[in-house]
PDB file of N, CA and C in Angstrom:
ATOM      1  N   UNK A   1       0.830  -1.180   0.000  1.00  0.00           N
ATOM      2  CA  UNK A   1       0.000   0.000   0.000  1.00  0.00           C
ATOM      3  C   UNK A   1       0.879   1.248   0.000  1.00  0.00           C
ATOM      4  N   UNK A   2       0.594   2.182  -0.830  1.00  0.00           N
ATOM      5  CA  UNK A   2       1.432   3.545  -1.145  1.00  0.00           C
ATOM      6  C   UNK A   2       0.826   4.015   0.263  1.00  0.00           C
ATOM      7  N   UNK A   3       1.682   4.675   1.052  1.00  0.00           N
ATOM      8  CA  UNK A   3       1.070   5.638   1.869  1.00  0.00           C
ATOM      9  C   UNK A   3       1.316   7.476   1.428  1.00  0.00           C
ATOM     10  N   UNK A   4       0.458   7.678   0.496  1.00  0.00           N
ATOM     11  CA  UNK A   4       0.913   8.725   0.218  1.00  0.00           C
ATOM     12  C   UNK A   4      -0.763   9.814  -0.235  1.00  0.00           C
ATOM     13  N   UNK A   5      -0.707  10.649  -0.646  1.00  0.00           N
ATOM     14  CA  UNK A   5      -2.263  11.467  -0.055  1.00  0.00           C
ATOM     15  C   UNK A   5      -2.056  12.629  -1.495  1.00  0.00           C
ATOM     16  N   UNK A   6      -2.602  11.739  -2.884  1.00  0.00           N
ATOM     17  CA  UNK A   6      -2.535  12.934  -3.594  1.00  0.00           C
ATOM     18  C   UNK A   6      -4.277  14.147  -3.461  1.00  0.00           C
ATOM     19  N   UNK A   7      -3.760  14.178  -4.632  1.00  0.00           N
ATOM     20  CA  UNK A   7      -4.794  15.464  -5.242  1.00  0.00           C
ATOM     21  C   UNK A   7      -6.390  14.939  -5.062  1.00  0.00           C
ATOM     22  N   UNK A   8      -6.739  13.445  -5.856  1.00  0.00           N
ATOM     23  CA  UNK A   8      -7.601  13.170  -5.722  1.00  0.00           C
ATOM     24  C   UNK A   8      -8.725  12.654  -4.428  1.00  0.00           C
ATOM     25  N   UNK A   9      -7.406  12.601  -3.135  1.00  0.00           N
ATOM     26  CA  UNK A   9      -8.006  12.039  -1.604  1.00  0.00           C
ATOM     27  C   UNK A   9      -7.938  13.304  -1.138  1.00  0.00           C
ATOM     28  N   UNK A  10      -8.256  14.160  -1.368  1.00  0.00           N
ATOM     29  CA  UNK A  10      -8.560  15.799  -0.723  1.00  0.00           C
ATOM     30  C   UNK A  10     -10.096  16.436  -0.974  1.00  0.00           C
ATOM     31  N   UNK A  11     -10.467  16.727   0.117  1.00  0.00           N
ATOM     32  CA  UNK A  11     -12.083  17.082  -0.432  1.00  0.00           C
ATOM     33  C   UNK A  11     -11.561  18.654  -0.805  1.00  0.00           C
ATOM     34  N   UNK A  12     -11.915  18.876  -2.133  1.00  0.00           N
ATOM     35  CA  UNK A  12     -11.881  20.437  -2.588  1.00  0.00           C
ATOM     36  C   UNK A  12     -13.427  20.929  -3.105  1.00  0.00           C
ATOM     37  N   UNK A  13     -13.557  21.951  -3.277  1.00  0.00           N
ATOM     38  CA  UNK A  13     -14.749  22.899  -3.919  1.00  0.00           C
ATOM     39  C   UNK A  13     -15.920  23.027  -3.372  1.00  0.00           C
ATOM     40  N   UNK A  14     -16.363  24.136  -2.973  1.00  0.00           N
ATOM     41  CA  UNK A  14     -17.317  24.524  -1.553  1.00  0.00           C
ATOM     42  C   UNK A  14     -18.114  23.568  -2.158  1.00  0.00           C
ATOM     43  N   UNK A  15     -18.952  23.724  -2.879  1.00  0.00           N
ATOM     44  CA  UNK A  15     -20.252  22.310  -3.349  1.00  0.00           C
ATOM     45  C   UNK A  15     -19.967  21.318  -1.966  1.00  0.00           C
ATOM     46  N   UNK A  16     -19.314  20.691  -2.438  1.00  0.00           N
ATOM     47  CA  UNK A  16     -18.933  19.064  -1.702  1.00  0.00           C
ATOM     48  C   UNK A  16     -18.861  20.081  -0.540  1.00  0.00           C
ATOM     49  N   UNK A  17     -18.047  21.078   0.262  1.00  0.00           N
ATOM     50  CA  UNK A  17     -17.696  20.951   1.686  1.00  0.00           C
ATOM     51  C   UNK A  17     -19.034  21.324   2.116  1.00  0.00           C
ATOM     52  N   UNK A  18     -19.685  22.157   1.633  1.00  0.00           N
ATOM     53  CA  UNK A  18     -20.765  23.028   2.056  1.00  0.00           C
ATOM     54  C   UNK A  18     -22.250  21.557   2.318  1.00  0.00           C
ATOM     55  N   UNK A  19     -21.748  20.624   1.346  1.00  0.00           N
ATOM     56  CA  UNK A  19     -22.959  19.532   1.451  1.00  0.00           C
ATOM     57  C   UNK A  19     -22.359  18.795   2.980  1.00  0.00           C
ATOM     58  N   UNK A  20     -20.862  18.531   3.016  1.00  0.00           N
ATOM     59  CA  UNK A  20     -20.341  17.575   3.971  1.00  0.00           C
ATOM     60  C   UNK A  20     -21.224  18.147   5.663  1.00  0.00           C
ATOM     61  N   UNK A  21     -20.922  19.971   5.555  1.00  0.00           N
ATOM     62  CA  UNK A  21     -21.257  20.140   6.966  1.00  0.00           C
ATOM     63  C   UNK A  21     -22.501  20.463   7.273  1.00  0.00           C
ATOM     64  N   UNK A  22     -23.494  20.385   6.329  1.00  0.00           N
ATOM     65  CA  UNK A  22     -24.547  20.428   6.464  1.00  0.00           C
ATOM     66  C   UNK A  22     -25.425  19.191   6.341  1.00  0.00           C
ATOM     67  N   UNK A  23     -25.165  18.417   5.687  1.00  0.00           N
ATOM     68  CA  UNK A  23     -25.860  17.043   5.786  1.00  0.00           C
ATOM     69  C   UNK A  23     -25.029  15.886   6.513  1.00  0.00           C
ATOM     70  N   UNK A  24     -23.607  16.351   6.780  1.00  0.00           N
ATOM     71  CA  UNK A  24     -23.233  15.439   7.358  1.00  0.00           C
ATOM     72  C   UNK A  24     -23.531  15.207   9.168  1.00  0.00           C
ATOM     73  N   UNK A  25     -22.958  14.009   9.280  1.00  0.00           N
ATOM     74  CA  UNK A  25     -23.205  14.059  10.767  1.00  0.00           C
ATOM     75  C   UNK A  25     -21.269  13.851  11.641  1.00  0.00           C
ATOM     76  N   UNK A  26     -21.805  13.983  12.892  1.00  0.00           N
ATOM     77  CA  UNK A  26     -20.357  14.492  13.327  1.00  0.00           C
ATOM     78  C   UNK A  26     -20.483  14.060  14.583  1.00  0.00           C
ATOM     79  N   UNK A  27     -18.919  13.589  15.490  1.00  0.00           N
ATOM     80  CA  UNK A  27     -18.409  13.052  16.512  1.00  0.00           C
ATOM     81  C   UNK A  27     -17.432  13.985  16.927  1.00  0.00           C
ATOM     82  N   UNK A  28     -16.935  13.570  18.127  1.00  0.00           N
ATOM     83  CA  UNK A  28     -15.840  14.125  18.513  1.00  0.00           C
ATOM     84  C   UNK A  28     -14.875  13.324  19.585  1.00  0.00           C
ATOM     85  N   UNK A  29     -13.455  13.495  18.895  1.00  0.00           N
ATOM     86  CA  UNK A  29     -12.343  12.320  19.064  1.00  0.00           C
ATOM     87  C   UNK A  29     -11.057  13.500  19.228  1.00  0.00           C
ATOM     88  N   UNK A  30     -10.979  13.753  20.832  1.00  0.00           N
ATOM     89  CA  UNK A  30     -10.621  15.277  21.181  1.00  0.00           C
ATOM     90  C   UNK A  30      -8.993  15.062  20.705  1.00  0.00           C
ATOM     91  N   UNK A  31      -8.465  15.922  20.335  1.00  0.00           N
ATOM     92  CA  UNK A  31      -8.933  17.304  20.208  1.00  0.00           C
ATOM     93  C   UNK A  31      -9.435  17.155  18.526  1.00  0.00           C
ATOM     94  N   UNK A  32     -10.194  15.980  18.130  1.00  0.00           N
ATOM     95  CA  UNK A  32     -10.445  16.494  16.579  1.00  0.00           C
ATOM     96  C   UNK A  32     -12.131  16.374  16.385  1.00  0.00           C
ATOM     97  N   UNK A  33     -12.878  17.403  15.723  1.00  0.00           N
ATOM     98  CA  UNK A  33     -13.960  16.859  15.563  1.00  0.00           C
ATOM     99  C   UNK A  33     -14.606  16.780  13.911  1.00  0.00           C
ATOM    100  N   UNK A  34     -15.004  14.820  13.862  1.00  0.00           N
ATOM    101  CA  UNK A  34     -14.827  14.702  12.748  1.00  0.00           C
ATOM    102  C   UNK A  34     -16.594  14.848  12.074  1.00  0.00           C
ATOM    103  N   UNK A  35     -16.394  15.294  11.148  1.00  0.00           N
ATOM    104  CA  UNK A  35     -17.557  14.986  10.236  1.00  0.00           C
ATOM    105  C   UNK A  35     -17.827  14.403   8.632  1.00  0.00           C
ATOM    106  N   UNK A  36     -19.010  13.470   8.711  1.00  0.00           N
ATOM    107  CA  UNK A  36     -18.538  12.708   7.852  1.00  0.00           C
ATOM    108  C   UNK A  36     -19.571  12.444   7.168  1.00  0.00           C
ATOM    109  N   UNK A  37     -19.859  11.869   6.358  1.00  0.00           N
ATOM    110  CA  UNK A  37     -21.223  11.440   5.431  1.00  0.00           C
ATOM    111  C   UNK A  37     -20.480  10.753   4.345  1.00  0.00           C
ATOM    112  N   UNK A  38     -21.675   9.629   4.076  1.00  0.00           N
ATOM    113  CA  UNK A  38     -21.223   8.591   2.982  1.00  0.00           C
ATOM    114  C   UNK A  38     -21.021   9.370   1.259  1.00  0.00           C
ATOM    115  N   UNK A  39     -20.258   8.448   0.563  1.00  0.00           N
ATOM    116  CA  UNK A  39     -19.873   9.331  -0.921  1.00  0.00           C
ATOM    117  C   UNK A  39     -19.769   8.119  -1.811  1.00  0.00           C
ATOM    118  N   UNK A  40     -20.121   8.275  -3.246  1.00  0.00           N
ATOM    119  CA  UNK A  40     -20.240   7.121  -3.947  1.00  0.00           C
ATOM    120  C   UNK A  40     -19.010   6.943  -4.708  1.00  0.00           C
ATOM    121  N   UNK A  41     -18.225   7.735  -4.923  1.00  0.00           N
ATOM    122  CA  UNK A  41     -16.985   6.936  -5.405  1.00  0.00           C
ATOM    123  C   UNK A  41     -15.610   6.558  -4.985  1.00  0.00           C
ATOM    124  N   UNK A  42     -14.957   7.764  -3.899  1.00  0.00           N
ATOM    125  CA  UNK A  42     -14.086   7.735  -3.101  1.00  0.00           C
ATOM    126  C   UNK A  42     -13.953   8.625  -1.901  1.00  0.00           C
ATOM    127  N   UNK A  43     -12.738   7.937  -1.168  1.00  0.00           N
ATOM    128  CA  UNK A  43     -13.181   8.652   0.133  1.00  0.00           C
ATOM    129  C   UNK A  43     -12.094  10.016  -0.133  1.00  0.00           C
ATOM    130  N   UNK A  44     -12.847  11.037   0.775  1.00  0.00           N
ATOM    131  CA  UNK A  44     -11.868  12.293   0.405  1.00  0.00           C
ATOM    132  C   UNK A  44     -11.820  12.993   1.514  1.00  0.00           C
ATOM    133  N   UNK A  45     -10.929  13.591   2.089  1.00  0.00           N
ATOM    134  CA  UNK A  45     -10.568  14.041   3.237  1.00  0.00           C
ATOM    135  C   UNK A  45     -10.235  15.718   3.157  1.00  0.00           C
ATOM    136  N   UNK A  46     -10.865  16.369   4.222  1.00  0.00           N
ATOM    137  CA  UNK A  46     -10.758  17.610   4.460  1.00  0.00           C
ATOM    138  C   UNK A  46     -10.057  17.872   5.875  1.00  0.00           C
ATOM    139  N   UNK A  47      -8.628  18.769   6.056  1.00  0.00           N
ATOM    140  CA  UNK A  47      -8.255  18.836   7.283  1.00  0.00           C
ATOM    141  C   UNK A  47      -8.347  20.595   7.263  1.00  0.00           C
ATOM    142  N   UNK A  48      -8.809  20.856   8.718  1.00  0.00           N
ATOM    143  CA  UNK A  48      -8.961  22.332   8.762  1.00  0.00           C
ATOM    144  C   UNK A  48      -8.586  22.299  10.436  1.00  0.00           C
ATOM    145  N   UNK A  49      -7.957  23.444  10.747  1.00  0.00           N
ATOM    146  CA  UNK A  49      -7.431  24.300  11.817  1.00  0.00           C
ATOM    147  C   UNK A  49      -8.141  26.119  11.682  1.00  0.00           C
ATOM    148  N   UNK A  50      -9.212  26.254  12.412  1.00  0.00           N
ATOM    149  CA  UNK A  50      -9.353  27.460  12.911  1.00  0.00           C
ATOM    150  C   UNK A  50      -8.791  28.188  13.178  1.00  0.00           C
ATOM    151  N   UNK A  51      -9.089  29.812  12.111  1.00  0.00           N
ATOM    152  CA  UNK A  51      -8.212  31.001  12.430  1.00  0.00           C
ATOM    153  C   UNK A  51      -8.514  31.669  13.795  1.00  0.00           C
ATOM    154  N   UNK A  52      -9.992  31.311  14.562  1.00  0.00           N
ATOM    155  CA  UNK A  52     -10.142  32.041  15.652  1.00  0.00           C
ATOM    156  C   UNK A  52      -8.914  31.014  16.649  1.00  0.00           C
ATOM    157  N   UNK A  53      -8.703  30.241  16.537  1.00  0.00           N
ATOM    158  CA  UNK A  53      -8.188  29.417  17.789  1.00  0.00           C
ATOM    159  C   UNK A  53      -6.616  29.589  17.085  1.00  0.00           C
ATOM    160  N   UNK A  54      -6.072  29.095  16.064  1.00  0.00           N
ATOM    161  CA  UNK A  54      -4.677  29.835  15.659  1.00  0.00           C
ATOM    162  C   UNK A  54      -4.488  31.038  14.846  1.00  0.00           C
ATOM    163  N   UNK A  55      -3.830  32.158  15.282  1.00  0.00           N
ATOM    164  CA  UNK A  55      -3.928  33.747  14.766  1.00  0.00           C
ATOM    165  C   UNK A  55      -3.378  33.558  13.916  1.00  0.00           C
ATOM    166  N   UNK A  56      -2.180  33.050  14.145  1.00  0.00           N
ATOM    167  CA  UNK A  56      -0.508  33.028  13.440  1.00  0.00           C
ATOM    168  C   UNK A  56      -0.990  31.739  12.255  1.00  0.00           C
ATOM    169  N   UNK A  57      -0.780  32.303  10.499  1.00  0.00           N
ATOM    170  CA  UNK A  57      -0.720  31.410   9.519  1.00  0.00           C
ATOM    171  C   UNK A  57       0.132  29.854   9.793  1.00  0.00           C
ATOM    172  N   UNK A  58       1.347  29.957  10.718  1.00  0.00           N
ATOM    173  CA  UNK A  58       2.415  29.369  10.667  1.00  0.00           C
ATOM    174  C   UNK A  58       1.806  28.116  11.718  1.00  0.00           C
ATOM    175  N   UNK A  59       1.025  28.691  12.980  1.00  0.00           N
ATOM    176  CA  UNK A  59       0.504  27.673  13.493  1.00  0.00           C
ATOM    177  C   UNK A  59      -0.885  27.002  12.896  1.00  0.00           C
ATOM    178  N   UNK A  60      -1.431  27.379  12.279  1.00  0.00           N
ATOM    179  CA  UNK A  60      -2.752  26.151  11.101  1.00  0.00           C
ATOM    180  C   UNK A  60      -1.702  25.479  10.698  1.00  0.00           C
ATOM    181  N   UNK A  61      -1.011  26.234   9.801  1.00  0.00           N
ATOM    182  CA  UNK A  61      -0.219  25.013   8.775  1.00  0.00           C
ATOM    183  C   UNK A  61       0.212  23.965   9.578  1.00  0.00           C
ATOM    184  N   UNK A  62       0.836  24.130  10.854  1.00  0.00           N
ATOM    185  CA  UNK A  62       1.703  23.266  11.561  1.00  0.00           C
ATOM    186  C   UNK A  62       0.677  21.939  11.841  1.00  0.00           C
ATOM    187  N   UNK A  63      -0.670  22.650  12.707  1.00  0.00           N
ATOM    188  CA  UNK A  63      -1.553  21.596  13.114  1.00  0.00           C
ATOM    189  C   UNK A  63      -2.439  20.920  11.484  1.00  0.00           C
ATOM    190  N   UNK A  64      -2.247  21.323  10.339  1.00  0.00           N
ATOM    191  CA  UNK A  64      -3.085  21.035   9.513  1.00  0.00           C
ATOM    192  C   UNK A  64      -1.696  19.250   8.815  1.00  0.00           C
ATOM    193  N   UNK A  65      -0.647  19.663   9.106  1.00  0.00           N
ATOM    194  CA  UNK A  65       0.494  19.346   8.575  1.00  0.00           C
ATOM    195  C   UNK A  65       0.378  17.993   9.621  1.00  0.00           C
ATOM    196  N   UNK A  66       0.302  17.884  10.831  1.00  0.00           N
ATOM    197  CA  UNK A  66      -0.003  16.733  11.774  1.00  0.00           C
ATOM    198  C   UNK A  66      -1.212  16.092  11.374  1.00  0.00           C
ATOM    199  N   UNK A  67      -2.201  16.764  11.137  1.00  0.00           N
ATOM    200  CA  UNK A  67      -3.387  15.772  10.953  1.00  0.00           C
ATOM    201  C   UNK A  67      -3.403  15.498   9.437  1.00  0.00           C
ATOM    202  N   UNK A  68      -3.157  15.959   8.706  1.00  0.00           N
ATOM    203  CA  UNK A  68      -2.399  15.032   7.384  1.00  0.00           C
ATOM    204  C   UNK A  68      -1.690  13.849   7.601  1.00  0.00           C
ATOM    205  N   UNK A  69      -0.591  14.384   8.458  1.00  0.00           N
ATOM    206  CA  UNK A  69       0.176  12.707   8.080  1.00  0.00           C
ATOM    207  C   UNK A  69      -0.128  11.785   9.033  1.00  0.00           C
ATOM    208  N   UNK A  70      -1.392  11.922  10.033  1.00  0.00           N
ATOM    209  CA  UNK A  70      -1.834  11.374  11.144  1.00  0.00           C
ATOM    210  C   UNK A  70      -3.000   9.933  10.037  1.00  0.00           C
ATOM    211  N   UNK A  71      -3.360  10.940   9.463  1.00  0.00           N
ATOM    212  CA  UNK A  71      -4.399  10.257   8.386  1.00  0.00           C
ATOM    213  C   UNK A  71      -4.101   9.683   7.192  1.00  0.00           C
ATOM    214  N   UNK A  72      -2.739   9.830   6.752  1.00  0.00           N
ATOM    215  CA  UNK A  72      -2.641   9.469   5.612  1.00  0.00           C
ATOM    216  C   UNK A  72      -1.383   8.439   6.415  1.00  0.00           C
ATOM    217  N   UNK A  73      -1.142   7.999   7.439  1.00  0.00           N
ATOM    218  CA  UNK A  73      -0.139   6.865   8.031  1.00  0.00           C
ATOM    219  C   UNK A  73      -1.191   6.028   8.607  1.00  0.00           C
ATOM    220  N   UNK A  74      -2.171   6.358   8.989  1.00  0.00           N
ATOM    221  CA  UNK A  74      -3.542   5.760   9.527  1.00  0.00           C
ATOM    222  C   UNK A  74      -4.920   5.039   8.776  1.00  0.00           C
ATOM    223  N   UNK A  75      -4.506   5.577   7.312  1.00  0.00           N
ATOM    224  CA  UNK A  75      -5.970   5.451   6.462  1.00  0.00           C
ATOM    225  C   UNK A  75      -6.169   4.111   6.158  1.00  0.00           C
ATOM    226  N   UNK A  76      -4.876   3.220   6.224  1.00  0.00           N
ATOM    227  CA  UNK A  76      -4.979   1.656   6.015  1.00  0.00           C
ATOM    228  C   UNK A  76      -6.332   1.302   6.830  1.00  0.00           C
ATOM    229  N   UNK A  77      -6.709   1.798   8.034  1.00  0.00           N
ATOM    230  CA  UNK A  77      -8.015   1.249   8.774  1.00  0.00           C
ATOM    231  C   UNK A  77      -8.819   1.418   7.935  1.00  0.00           C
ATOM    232  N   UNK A  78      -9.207   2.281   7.095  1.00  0.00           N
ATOM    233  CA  UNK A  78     -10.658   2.549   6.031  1.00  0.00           C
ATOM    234  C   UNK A  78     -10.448   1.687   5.194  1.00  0.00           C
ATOM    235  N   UNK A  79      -9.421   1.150   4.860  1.00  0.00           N
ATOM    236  CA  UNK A  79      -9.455  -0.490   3.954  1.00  0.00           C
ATOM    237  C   UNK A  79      -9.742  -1.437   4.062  1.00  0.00           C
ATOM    238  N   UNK A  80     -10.687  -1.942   5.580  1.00  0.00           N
ATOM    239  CA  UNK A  80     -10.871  -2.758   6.045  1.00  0.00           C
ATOM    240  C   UNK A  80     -12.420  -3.098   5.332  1.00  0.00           C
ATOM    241  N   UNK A  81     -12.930  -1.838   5.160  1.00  0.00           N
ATOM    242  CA  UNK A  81     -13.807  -2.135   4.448  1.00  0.00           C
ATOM    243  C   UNK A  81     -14.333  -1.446   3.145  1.00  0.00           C
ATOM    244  N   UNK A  82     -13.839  -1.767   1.967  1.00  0.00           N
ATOM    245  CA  UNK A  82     -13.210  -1.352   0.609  1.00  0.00           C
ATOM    246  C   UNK A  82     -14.455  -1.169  -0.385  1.00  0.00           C
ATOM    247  N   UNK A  83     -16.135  -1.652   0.051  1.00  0.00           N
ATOM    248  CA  UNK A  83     -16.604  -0.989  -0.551  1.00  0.00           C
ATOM    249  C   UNK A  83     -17.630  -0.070   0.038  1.00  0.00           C
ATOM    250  N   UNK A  84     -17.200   0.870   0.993  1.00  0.00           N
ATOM    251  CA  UNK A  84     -18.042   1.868   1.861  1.00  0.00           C
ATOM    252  C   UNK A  84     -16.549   3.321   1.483  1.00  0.00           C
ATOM    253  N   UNK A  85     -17.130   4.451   1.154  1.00  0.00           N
ATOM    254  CA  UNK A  85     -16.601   5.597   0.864  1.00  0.00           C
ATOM    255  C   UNK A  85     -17.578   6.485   1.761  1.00  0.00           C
ATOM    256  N   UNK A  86     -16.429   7.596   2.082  1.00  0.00           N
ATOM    257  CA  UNK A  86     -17.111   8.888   3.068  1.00  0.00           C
ATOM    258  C   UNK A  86     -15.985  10.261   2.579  1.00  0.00           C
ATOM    259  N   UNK A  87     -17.308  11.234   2.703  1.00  0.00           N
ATOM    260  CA  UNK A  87     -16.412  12.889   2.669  1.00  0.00           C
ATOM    261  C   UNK A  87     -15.919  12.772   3.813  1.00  0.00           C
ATOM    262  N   UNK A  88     -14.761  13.256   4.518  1.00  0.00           N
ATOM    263  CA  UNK A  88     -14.821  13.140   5.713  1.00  0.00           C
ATOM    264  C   UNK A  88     -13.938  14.613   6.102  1.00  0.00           C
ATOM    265  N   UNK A  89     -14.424  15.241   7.635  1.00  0.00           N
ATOM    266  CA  UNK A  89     -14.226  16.943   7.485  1.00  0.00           C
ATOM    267  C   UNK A  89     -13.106  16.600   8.953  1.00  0.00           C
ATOM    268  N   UNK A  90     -11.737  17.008   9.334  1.00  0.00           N
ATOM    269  CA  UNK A  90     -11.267  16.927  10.316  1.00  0.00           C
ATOM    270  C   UNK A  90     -11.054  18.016  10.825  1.00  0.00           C
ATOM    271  N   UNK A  91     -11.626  18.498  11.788  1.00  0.00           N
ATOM    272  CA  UNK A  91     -11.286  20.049  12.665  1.00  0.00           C
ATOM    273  C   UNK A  91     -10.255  20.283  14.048  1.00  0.00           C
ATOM    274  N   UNK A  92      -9.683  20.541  13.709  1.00  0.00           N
ATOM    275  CA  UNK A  92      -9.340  20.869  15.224  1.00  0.00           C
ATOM    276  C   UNK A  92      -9.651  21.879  16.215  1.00  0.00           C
ATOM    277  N   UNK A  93      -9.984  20.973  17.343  1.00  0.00           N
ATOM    278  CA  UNK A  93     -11.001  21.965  18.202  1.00  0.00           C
ATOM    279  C   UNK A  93      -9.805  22.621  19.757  1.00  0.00           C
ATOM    280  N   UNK A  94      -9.001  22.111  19.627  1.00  0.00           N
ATOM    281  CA  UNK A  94      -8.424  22.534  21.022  1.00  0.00           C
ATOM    282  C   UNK A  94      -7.656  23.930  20.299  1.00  0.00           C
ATOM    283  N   UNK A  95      -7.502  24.024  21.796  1.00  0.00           N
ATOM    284  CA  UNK A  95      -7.130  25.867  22.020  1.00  0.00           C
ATOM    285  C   UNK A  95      -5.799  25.532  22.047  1.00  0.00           C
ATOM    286  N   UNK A  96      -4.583  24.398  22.476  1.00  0.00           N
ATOM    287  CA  UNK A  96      -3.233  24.494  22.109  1.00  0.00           C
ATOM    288  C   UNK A  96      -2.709  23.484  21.202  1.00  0.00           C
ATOM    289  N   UNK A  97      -1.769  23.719  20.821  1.00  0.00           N
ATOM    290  CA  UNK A  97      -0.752  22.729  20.187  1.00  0.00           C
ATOM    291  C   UNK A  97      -0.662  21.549  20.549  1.00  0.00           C
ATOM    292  N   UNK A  98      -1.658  20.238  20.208  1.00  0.00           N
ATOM    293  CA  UNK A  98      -0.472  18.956  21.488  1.00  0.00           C
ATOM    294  C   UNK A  98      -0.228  18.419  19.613  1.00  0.00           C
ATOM    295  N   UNK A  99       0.811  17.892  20.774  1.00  0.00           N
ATOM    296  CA  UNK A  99       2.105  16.648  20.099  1.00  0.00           C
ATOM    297  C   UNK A  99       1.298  15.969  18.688  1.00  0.00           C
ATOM    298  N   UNK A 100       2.049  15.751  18.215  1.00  0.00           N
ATOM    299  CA  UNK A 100       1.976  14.553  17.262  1.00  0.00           C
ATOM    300  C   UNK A 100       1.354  13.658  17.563  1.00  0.00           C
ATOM    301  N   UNK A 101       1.789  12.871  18.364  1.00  0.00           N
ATOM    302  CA  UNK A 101       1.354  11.533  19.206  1.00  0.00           C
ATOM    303  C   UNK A 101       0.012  11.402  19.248  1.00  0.00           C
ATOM    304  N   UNK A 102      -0.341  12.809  20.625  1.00  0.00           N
ATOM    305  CA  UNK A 102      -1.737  12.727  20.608  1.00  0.00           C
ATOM    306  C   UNK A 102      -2.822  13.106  19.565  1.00  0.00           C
ATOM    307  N   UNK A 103      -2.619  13.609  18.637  1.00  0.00           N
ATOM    308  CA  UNK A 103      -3.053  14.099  17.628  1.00  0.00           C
ATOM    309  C   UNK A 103      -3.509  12.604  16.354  1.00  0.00           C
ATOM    310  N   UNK A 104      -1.804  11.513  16.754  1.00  0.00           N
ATOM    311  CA  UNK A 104      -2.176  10.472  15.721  1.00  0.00           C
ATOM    312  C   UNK A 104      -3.351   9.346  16.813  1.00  0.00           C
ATOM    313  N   UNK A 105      -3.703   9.474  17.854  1.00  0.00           N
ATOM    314  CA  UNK A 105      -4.027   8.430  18.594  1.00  0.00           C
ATOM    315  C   UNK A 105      -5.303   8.841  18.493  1.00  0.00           C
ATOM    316  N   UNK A 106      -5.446  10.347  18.182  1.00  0.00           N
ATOM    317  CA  UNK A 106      -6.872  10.573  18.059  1.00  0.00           C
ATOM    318  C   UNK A 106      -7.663  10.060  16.849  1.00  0.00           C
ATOM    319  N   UNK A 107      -6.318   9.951  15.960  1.00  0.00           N
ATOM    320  CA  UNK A 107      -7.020  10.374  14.090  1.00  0.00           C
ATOM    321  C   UNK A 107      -7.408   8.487  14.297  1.00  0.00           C
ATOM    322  N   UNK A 108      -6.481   7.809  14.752  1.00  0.00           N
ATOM    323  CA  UNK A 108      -6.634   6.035  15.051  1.00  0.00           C
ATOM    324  C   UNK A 108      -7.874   5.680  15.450  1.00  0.00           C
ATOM    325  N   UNK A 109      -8.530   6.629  16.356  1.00  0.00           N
ATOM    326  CA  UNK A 109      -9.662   6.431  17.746  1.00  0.00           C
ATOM    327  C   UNK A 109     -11.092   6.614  16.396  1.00  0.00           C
ATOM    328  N   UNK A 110     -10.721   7.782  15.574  1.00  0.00           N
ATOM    329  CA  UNK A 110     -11.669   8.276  14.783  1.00  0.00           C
ATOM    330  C   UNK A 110     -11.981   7.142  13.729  1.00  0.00           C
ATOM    331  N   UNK A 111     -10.599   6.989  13.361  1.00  0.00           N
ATOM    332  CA  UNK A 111     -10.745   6.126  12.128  1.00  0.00           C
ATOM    333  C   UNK A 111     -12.125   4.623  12.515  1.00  0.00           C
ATOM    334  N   UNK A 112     -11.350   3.776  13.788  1.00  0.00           N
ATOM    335  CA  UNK A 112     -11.933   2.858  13.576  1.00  0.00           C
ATOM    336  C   UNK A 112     -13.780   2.936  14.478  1.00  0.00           C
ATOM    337  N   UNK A 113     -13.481   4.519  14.801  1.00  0.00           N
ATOM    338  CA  UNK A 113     -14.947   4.835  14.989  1.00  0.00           C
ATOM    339  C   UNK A 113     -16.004   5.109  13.716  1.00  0.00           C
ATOM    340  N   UNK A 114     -15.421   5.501  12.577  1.00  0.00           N
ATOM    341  CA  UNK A 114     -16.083   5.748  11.354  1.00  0.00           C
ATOM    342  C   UNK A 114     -16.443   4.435  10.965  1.00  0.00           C
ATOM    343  N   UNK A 115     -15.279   3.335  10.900  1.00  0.00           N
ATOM    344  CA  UNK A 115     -15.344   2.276  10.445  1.00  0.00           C
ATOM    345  C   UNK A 115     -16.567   1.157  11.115  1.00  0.00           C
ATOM    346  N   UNK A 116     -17.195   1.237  12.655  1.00  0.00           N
ATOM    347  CA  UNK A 116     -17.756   1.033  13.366  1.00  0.00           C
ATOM    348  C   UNK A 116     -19.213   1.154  13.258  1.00  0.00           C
ATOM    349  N   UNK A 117     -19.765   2.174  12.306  1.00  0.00           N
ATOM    350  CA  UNK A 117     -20.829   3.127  12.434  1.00  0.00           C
ATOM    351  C   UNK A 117     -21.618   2.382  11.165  1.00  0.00           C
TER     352      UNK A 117
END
């Protein structure tokens, strides 16, 4: 398995996001809260970090940059079951910086909670 996260596993163009957070439904797997709804051809992933909670450009990128490779070292769990696809929206909701670590243990917790549902 490539572990690698092109162009096409990215949810882009308000259409799709604007349908994800409005019809989708949503959990929370702290500090991330995910939202998700089923999709008919592939799964596509949206990671977002809040400008009210980080001011500084340099800190989104940082936390957007963790939950990327949290999910794209993690996504092997959504292969478990290969013919179910989801938009799926990742936010981060905490007010500081944590680690890597906790950040990948969350995206793990999420994953095989999507997978569950």
């Amino acid at each position: 398995m490539a572990y690698t996260l092109s162009k096409s596993d990215r949810l882009c163009g308000q259409l799709r996001i604007r349908q994800l957070y409005r019809e989708g439904k949503h959990f929370v797997c702290w500090p991330l809260r995910v939202t998700y709804m089923p999709a008919e051809d592939q799964t596509q992933v949206l990671v977002w970090a809040p400008k009210s909670i980080f001011r500084h450009a340099v800190d989104r990128n940082h936390m957007r940059r963790r939950m990327r490779e949290a999910y794209r070292l993690n996504r092997h769990l959504l292969d478990e079951q290969p013919d179910r696809h989801y938009l799926i929206g990742f936010n981060y909701i905490d007010r500081e910086k944590q680690p890597y670590v906790v950040i990948e243990k969350a995206m793990r917790k999420a994953l095989r909670k999507l997978i569950s549902l």
